[in-house]
Protein backbone atom coordinates (compact mmCIF):
# COMPACT_ATOMS: atom_id res chain seq x y z
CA UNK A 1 148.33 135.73 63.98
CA UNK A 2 149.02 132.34 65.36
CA UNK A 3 147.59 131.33 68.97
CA UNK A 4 148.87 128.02 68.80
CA UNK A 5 151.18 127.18 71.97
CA UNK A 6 154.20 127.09 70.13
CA UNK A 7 153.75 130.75 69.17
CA UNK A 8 155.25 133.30 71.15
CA UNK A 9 151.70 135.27 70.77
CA UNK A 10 150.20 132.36 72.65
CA UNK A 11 151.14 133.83 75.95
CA UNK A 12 149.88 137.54 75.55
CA UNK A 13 146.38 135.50 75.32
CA UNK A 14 144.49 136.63 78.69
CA UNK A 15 141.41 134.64 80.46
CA UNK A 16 140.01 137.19 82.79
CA UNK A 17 138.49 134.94 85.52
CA UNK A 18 135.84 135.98 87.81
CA UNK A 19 135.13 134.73 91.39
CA UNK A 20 131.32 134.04 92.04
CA UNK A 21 130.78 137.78 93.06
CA UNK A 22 131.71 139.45 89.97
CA UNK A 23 129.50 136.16 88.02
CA UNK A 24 126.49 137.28 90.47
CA UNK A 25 127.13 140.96 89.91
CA UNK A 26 127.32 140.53 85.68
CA UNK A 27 124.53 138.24 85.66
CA UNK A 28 122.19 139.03 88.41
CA UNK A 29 121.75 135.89 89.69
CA UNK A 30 122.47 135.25 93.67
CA UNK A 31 125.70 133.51 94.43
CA UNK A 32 124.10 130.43 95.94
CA UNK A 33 122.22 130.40 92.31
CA UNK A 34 125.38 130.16 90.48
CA UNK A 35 126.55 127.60 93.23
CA UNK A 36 123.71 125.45 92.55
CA UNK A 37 124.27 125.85 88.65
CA UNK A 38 127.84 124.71 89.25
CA UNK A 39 126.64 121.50 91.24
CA UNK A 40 124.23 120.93 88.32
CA UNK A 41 126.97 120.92 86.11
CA UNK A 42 125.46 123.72 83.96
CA UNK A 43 128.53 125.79 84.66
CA UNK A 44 131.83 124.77 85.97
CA UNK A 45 134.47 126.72 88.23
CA UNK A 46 137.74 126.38 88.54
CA UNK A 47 139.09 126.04 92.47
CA UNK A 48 141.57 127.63 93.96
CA UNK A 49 143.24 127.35 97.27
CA UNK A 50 144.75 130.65 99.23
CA UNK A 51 145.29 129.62 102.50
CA UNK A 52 142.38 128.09 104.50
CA UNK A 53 140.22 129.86 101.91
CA UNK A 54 139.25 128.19 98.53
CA UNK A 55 138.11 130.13 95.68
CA UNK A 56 135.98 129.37 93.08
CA UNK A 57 136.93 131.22 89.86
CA UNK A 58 134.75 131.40 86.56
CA UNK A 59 135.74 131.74 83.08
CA UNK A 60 133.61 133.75 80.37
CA UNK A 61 132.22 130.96 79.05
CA UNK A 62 130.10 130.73 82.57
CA UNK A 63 128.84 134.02 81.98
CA UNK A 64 128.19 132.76 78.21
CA UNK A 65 126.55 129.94 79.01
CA UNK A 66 124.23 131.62 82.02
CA UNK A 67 123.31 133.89 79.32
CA UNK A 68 121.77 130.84 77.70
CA UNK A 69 120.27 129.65 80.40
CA UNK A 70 118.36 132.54 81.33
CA UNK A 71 117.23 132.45 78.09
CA UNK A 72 116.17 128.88 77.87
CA UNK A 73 114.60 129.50 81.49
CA UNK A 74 112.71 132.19 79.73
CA UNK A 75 111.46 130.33 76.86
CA UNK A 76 110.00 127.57 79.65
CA UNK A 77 112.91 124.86 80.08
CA UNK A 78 113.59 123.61 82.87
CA UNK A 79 117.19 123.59 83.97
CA UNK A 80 117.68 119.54 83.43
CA UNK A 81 116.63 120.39 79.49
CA UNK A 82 119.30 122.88 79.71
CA UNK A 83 122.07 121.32 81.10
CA UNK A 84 121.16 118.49 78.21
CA UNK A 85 120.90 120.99 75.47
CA UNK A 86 124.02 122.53 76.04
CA UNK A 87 125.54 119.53 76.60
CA UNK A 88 125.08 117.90 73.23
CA UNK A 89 122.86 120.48 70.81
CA UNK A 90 126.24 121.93 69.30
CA UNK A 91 127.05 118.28 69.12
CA UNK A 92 127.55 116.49 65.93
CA UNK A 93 125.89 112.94 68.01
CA UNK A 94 122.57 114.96 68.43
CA UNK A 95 120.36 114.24 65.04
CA UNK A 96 118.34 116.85 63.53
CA UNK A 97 116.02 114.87 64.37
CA UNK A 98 116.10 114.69 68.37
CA UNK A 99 116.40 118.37 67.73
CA UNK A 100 113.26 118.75 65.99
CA UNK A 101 111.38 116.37 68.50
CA UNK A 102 113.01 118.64 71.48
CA UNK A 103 111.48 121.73 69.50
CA UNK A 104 108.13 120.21 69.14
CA UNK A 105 107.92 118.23 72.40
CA UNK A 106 108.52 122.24 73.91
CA UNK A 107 106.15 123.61 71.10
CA UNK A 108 103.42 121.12 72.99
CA UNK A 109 104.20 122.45 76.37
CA UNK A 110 103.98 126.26 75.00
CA UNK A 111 100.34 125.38 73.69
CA UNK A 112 99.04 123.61 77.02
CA UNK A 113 100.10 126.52 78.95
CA UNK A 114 98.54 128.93 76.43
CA UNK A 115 94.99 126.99 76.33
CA UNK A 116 95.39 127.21 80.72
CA UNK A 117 96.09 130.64 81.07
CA UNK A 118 93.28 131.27 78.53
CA UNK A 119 91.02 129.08 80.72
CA UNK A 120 92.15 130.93 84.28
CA UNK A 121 91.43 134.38 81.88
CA UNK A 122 88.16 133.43 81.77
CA UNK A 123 87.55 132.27 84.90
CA UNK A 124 88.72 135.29 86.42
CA UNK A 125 87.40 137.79 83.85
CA UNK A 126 83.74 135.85 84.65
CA UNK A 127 84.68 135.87 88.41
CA UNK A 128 85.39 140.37 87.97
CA UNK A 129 82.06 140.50 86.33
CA UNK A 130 80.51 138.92 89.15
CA UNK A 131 81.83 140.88 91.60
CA UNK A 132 81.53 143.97 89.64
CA UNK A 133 77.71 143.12 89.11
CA UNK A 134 77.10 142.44 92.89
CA UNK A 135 78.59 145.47 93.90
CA UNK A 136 76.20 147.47 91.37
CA UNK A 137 73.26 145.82 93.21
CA UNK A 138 74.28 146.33 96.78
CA UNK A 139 74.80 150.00 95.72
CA UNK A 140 71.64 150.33 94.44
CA UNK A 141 70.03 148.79 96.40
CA UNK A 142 72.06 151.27 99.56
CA UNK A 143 70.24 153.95 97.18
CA UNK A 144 67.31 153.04 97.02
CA UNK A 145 67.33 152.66 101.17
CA UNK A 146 68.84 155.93 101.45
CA UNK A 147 66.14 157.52 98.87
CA UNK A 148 63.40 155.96 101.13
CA UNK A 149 64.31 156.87 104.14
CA UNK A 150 64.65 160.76 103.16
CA UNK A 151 60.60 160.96 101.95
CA UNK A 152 59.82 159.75 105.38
């Protein structure tokens, strides 16, 4: 079939847009979240005037590309890295290169935070034994009191 906007299919083509709560309710994410994406430029809203009111209406791309952010969020960028990979990662001006040096400048960041939560592990696995080995003490030694003062 031809979509083109000569064809007569062309108009049978629906965009379902969604105002921010149906986005919020799809995605999870508060409305003032999605706002902020949208001032970010991470997702972008059509607006709508009815009446005094103005609407801001959302396209399924949005929803695609919050999908990717959560994601991205989840792998540890930040939402500036975001906006700038989605902005130009499909994009034939990115080189493989400045791909590869995103991947490994993030790869770095991954292994610092692995070698600090290993360090705070310790710390607090050491700091649990301590506390674990004082409390032995101080019952033994309530024991050994209580043992004590029953022969006398």
């Amino acid at each position: 079939m031809d979509y083109t906007p000569q064809s007569r299919e062309f108009d049978k083509i629906e965009v379902v847009l969604m105002l921010i709560g149906e986005l919020s309710k799809r995605t999870g994410l508060s409305k003032d979240t999605l706002r902020f994406y949208e001032k970010l430029g991470l997702i972008t809203a059509q607006v709508r005037q009815a009446g005094t009111r103005t609407y801001m209406e959302f396209s399924p791309e949005a929803l695609e590309r919050i999908v990717m952010i959560k994601q991205g969020k989840s792998l540890g960028f930040t939402l500036n890295e975001m906006k700038y990979l989605i902005d130009t990662w499909g994009s034939v001006s990115m080189p493989t290169s400045e791909k590869l040096k995103i991947i490994d400048s993030k790869l770095e960041e991954i292994a610092t935070k692995i070698q600090q939560l290993k360090e705070i592990q310790q710390y607090l696995t050491t700091k649990r034994n301590t506390v674990t080995q004082n409390q032995i003490e101080q019952l033994n030694q309530e024991y050994q009191k209580s043992s004590e003062e029953k022969l006398h």
